[in-house]
N, C-alpha and C. Protein backbone atom coordinates (compact mmCIF):
# COMPACT_ATOMS: atom_id res chain seq x y z
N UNK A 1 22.46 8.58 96.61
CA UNK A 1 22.47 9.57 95.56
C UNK A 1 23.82 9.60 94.85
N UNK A 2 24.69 9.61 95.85
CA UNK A 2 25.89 9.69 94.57
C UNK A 2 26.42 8.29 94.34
N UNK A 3 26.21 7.02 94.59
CA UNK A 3 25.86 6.09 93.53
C UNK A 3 25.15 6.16 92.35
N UNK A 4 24.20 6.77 92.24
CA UNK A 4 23.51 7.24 91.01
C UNK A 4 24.21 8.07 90.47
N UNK A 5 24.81 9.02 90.73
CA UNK A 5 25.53 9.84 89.94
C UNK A 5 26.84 9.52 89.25
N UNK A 6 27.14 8.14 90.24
CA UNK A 6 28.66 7.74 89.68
C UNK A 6 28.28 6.43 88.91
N UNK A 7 27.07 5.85 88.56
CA UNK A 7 26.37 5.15 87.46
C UNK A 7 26.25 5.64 86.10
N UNK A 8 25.76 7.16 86.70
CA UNK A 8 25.90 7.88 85.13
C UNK A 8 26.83 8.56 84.74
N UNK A 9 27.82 8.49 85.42
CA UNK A 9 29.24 9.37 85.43
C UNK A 9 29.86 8.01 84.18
N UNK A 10 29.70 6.54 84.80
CA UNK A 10 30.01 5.64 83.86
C UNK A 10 29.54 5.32 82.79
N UNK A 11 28.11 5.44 82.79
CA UNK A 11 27.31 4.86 81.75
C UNK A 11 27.86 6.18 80.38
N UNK A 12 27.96 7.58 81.08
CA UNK A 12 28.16 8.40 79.98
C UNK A 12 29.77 8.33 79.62
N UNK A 13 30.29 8.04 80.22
CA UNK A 13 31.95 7.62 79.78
C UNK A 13 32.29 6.27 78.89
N UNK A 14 31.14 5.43 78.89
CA UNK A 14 31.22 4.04 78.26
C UNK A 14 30.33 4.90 77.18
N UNK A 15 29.29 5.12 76.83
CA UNK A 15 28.82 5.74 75.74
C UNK A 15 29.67 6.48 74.38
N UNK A 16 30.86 7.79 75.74
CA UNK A 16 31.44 8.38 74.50
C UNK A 16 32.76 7.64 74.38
N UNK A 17 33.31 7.00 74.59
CA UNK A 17 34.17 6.11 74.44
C UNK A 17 33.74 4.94 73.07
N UNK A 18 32.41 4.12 73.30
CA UNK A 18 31.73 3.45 71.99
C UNK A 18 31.60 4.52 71.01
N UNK A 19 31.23 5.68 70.98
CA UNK A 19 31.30 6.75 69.71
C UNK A 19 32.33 7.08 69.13
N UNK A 20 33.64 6.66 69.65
CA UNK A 20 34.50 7.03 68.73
C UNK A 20 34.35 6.22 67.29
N UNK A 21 34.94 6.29 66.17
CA UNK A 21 34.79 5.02 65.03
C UNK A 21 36.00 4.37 65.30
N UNK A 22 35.64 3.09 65.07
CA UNK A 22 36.66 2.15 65.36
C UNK A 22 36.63 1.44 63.88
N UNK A 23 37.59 1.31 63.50
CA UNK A 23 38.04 0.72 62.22
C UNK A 23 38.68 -0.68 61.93
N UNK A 24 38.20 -1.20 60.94
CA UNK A 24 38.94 -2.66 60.66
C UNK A 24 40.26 -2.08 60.37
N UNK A 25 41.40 -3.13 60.56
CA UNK A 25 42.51 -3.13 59.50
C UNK A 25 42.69 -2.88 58.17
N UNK A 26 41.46 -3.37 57.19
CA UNK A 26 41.25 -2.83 55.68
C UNK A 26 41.29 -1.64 55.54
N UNK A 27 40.12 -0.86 56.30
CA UNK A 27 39.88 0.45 56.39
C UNK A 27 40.60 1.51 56.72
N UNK A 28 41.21 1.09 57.88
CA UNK A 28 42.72 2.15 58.37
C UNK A 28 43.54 1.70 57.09
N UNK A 29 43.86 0.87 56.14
CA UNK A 29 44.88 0.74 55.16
C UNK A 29 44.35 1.64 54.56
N UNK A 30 43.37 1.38 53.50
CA UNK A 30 42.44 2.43 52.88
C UNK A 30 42.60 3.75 52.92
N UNK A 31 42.44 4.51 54.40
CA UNK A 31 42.52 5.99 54.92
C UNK A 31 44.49 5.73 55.05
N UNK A 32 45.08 5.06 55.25
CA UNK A 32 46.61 5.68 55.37
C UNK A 32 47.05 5.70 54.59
N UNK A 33 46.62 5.67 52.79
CA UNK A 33 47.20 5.10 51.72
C UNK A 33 46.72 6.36 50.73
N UNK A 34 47.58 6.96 49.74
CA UNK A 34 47.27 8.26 49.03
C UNK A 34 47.23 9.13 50.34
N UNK A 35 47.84 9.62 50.95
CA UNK A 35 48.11 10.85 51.93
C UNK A 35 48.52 11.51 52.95
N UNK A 36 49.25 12.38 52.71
CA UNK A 36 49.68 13.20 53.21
C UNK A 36 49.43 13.42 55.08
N UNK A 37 49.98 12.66 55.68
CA UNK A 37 49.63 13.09 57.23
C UNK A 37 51.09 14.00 57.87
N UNK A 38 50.25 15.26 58.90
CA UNK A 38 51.32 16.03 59.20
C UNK A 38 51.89 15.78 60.70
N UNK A 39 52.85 15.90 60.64
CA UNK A 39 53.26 15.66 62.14
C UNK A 39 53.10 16.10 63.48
N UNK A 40 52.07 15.81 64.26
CA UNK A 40 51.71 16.56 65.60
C UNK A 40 52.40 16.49 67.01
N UNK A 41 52.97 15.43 66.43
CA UNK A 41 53.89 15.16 67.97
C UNK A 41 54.98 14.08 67.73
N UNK A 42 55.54 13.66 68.35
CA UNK A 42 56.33 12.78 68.27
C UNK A 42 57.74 12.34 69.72
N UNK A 43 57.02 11.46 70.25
CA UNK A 43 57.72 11.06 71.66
C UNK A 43 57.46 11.88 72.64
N UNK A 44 56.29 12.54 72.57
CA UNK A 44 55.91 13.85 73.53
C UNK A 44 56.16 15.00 73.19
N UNK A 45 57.25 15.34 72.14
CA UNK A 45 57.21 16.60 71.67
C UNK A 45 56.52 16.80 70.21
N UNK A 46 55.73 18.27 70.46
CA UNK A 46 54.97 19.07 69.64
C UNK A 46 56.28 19.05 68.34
N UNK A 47 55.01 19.02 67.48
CA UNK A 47 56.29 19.31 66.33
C UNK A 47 56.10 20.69 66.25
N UNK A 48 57.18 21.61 65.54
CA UNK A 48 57.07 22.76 65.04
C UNK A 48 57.89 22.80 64.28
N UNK A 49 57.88 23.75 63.13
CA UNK A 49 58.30 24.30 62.09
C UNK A 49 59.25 24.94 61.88
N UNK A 50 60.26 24.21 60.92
CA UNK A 50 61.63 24.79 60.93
C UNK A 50 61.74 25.08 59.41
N UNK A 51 61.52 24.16 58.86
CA UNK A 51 61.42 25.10 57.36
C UNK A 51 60.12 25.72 57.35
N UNK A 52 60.12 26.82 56.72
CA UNK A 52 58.64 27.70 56.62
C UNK A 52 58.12 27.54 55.01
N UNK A 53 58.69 26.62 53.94
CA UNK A 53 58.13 26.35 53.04
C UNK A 53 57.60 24.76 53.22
N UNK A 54 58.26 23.91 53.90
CA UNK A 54 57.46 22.29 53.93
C UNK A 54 57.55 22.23 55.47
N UNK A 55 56.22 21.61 55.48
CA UNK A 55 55.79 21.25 56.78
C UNK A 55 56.23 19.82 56.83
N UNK A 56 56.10 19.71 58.22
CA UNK A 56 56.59 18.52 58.90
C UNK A 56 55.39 17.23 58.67
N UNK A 57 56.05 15.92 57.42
CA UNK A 57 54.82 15.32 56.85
C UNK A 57 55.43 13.76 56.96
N UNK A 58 54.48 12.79 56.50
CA UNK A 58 54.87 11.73 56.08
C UNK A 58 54.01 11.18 55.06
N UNK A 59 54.64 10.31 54.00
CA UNK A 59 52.98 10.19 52.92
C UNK A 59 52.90 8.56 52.88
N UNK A 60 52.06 8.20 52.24
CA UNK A 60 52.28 6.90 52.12
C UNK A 60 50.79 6.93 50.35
N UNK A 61 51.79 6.43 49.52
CA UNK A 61 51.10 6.14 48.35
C UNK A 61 51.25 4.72 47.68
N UNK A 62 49.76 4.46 46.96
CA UNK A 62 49.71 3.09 46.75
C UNK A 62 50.44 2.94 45.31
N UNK A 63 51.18 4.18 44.65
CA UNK A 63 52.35 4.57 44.04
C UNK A 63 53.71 3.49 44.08
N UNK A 64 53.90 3.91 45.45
CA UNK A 64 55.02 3.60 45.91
C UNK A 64 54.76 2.72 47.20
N UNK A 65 54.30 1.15 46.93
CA UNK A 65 53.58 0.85 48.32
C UNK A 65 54.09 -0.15 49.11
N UNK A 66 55.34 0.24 48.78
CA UNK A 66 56.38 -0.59 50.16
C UNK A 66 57.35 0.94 50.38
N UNK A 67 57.11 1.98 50.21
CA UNK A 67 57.77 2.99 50.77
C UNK A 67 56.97 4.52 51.73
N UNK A 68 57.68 4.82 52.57
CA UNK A 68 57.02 5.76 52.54
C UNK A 68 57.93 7.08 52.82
N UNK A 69 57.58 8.72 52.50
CA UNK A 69 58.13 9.55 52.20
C UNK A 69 57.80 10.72 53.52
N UNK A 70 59.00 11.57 53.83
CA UNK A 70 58.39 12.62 54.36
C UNK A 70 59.67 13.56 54.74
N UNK A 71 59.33 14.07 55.58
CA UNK A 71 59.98 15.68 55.49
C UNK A 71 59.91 15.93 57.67
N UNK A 72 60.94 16.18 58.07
CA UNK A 72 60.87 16.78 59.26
C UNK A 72 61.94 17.99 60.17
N UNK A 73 61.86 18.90 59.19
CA UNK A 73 62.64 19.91 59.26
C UNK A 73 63.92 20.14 58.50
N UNK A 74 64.46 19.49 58.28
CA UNK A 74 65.70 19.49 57.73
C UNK A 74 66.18 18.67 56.31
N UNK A 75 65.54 17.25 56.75
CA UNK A 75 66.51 16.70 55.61
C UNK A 75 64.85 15.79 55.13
N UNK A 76 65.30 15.02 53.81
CA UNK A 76 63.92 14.23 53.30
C UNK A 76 64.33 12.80 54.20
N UNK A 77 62.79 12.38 54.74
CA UNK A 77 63.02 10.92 55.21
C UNK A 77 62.40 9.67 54.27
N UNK A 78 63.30 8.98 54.48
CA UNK A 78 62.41 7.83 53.36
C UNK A 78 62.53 6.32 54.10
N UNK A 79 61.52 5.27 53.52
CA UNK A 79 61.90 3.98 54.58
C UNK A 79 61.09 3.26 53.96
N UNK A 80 61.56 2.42 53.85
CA UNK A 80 60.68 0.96 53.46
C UNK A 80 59.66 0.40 54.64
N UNK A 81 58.36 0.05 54.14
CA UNK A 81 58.25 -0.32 55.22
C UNK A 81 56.88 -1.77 54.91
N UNK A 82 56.18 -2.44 55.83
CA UNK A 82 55.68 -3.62 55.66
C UNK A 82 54.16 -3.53 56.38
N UNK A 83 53.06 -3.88 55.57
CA UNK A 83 51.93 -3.57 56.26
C UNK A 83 51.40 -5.14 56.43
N UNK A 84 50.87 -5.37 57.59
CA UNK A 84 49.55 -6.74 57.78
C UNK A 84 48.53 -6.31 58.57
N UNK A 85 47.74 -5.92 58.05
CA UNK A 85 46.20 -5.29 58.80
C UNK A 85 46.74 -4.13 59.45
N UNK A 86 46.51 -4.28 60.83
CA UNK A 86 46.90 -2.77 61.31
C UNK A 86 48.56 -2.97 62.30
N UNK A 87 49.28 -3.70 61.94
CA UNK A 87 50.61 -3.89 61.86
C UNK A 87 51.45 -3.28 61.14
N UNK A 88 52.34 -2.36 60.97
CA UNK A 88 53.21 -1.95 60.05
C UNK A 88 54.84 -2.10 60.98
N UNK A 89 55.77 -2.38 59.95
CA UNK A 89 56.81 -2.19 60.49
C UNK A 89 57.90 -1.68 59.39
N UNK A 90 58.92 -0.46 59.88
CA UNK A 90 59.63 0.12 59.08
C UNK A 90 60.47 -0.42 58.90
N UNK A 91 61.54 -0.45 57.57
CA UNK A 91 62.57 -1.04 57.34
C UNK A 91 63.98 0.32 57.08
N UNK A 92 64.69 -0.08 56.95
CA UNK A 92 65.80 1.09 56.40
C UNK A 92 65.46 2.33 56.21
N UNK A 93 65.27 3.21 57.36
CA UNK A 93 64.57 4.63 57.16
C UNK A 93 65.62 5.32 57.55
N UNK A 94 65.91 6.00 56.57
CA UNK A 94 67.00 6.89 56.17
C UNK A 94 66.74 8.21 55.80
N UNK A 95 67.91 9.62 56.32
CA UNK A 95 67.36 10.76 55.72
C UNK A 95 68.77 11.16 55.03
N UNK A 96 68.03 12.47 54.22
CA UNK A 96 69.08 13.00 53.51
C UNK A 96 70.26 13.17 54.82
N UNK A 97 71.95 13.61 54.20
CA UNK A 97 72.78 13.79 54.70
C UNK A 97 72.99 15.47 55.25
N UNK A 98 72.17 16.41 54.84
CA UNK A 98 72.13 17.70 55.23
C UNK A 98 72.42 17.79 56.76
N UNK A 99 73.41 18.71 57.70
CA UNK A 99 73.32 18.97 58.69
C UNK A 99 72.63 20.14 58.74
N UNK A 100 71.88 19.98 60.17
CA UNK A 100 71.23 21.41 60.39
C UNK A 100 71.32 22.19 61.70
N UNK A 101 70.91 22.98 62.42
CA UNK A 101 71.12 23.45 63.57
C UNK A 101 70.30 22.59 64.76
N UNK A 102 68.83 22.43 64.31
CA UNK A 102 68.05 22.09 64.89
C UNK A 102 67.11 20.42 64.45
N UNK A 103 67.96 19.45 64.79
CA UNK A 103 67.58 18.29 64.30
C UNK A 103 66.83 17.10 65.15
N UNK A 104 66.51 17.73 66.38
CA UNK A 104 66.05 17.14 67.75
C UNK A 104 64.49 16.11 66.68
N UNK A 105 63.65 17.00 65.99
CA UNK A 105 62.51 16.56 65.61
C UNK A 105 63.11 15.47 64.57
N UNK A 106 63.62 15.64 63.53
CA UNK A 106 64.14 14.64 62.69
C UNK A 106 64.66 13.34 63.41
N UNK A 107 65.45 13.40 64.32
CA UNK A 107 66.15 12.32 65.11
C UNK A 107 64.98 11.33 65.63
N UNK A 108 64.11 12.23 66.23
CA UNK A 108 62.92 11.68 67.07
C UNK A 108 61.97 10.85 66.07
N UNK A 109 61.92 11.41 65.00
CA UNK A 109 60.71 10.81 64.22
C UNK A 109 61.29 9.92 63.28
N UNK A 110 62.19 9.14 63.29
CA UNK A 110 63.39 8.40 62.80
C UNK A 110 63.79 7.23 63.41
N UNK A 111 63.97 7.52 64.70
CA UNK A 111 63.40 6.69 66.10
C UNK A 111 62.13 5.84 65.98
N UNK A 112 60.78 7.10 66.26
CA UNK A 112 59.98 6.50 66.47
C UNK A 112 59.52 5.18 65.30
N UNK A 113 59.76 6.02 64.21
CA UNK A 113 59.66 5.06 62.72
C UNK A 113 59.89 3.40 62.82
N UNK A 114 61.59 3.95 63.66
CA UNK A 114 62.09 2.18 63.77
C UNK A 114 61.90 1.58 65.03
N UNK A 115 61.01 1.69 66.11
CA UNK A 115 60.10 1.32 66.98
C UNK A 115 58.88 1.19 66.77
N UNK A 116 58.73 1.53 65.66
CA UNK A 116 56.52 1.44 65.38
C UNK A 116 56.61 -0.10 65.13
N UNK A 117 55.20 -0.78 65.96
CA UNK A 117 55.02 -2.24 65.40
C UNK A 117 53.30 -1.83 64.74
N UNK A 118 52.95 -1.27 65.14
CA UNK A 118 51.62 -1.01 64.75
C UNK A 118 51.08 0.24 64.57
N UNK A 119 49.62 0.57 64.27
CA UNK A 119 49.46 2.38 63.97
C UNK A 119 47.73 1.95 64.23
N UNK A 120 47.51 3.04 64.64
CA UNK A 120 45.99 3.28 64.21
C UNK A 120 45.18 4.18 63.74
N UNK A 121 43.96 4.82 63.15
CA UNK A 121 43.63 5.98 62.75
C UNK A 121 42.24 5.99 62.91
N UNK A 122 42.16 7.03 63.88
CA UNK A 122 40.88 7.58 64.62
C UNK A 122 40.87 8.96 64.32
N UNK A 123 39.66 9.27 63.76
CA UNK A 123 39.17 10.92 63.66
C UNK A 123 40.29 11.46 63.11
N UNK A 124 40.78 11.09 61.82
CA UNK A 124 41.67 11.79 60.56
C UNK A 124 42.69 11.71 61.68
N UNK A 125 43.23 10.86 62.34
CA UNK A 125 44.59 11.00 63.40
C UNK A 125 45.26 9.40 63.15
N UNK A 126 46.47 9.88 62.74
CA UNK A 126 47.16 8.48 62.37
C UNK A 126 48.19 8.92 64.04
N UNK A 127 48.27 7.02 64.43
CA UNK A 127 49.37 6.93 65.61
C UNK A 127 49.71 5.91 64.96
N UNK A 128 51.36 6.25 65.28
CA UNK A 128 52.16 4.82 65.06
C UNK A 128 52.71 4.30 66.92
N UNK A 129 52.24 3.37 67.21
CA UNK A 129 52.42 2.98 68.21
C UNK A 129 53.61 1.68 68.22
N UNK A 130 54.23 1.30 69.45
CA UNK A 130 55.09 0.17 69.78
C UNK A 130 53.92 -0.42 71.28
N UNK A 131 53.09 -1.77 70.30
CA UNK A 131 52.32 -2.37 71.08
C UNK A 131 51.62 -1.56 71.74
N UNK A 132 50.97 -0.83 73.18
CA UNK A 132 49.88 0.39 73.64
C UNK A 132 50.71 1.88 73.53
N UNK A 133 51.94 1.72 73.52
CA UNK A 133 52.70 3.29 73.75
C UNK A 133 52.91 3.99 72.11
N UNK A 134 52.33 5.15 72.52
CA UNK A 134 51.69 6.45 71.68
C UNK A 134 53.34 6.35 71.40
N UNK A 135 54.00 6.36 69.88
CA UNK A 135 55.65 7.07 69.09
C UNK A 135 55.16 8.73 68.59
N UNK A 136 54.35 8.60 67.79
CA UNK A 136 54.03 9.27 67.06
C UNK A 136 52.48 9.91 66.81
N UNK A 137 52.39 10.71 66.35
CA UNK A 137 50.43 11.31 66.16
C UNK A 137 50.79 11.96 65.14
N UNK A 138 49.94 12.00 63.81
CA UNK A 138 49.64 13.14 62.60
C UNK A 138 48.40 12.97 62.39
N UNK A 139 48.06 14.43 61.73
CA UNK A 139 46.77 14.94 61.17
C UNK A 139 46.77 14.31 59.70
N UNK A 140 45.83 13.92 59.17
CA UNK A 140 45.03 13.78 58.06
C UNK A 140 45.92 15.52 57.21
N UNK A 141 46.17 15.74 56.13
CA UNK A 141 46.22 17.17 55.70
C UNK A 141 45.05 17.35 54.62
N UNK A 142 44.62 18.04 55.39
CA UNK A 142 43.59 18.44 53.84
C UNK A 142 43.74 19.78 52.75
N UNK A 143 45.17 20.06 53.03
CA UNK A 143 45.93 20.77 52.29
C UNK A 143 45.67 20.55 50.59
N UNK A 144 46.12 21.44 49.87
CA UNK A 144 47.01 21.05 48.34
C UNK A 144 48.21 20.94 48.63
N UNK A 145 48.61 19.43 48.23
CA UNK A 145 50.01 19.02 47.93
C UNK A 145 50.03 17.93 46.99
N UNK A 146 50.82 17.29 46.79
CA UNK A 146 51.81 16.74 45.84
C UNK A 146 52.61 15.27 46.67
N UNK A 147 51.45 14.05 46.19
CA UNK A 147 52.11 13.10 46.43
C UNK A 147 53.46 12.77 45.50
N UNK A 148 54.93 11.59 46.57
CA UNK A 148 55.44 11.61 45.36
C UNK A 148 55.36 10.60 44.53
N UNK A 149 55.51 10.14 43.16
CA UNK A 149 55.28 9.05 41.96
C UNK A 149 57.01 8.80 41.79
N UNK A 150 56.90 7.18 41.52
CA UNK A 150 57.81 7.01 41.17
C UNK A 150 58.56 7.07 39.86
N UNK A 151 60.00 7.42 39.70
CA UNK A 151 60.47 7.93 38.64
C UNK A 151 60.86 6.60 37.86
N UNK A 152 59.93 6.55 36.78
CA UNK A 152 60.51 5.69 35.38
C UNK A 152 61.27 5.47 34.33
N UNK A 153 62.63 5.07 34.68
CA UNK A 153 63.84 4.83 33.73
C UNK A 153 63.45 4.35 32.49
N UNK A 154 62.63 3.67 32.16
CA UNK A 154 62.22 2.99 30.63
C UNK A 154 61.14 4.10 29.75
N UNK A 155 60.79 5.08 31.01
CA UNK A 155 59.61 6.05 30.07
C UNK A 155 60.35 6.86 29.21
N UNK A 156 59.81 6.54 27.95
CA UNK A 156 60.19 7.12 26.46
C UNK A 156 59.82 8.55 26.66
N UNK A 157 60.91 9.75 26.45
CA UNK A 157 60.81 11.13 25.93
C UNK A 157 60.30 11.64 25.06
């Protein structure tokens, strides 16, 4: 009897495990591109909120599509970075020069940035991973916000 039970203990663990959606590389580009993902964690710690007007974000627009933009308490982060299917790797990710009291989350997600070799996105959840180990997790935002566009020196007034 409890062979049978530990048959279907598996069979239903292999089931919801196949239900997750699993995505090509095209497709995760697709969903990580135009938006806004917010920061849920990063190296094990929860993010939380230190400015109470911008949340803790990162964007990635096909705008600007060797950069990407974001915000993690304190100062703006920005970084070049390089996509091949579901490979990404950051380049020169830099934040503003602002000191602040509380910069533990900024440091961390700055880090993780320049350790990501890869990412994936399951159920509106972007991870930037280094080969199987979890750096980073954000939400999809389905907020109103404001991707940013790049600024044009030759556009006539």
């Amino acid at each position: 009897m409890k062979a049978i039970g530990f048959v279907l203990f598996i069979y239903t663990f292999i089931q919801l495990i196949g239900c997750s959606p699993t995505l090509d590389p095209e497709e995760q580009m697709d969903l990580l591109m135009n938006q806004r993902w917010l920061l849920e964690s990063v190296d094990g710690v929860e993010s939380y909120q230190i400015d109470t007007l911008m949340p803790n974000y990162l964007s990635f627009t096909s705008e600007m599509p060797d950069a990407a933009m974001g915000f993690a308490g304190c100062n703006t982060i920005a970084g070049r970075y390089q996509l091949d299917g579901n490979k990404i790797e950051f380049d020169r990710v830099l934040t503003a020069n602002k000191t602040c009291e509380d910069m533990q989350l900024e440091e961390l997600l700055v880090e993780a940035m320049n350790q990501t070799n890869n990412y994936r996105i399951i159920n509106d959840k972007l991870e930037f991973l280094n080969d199987r180990k979890t750096l980073a997790v954000f939400s999809k935002d389905e907020g109103d916000y404001f991707l940013p566009v790049p600024f044009d020196l030759n556009q006539s007034r």
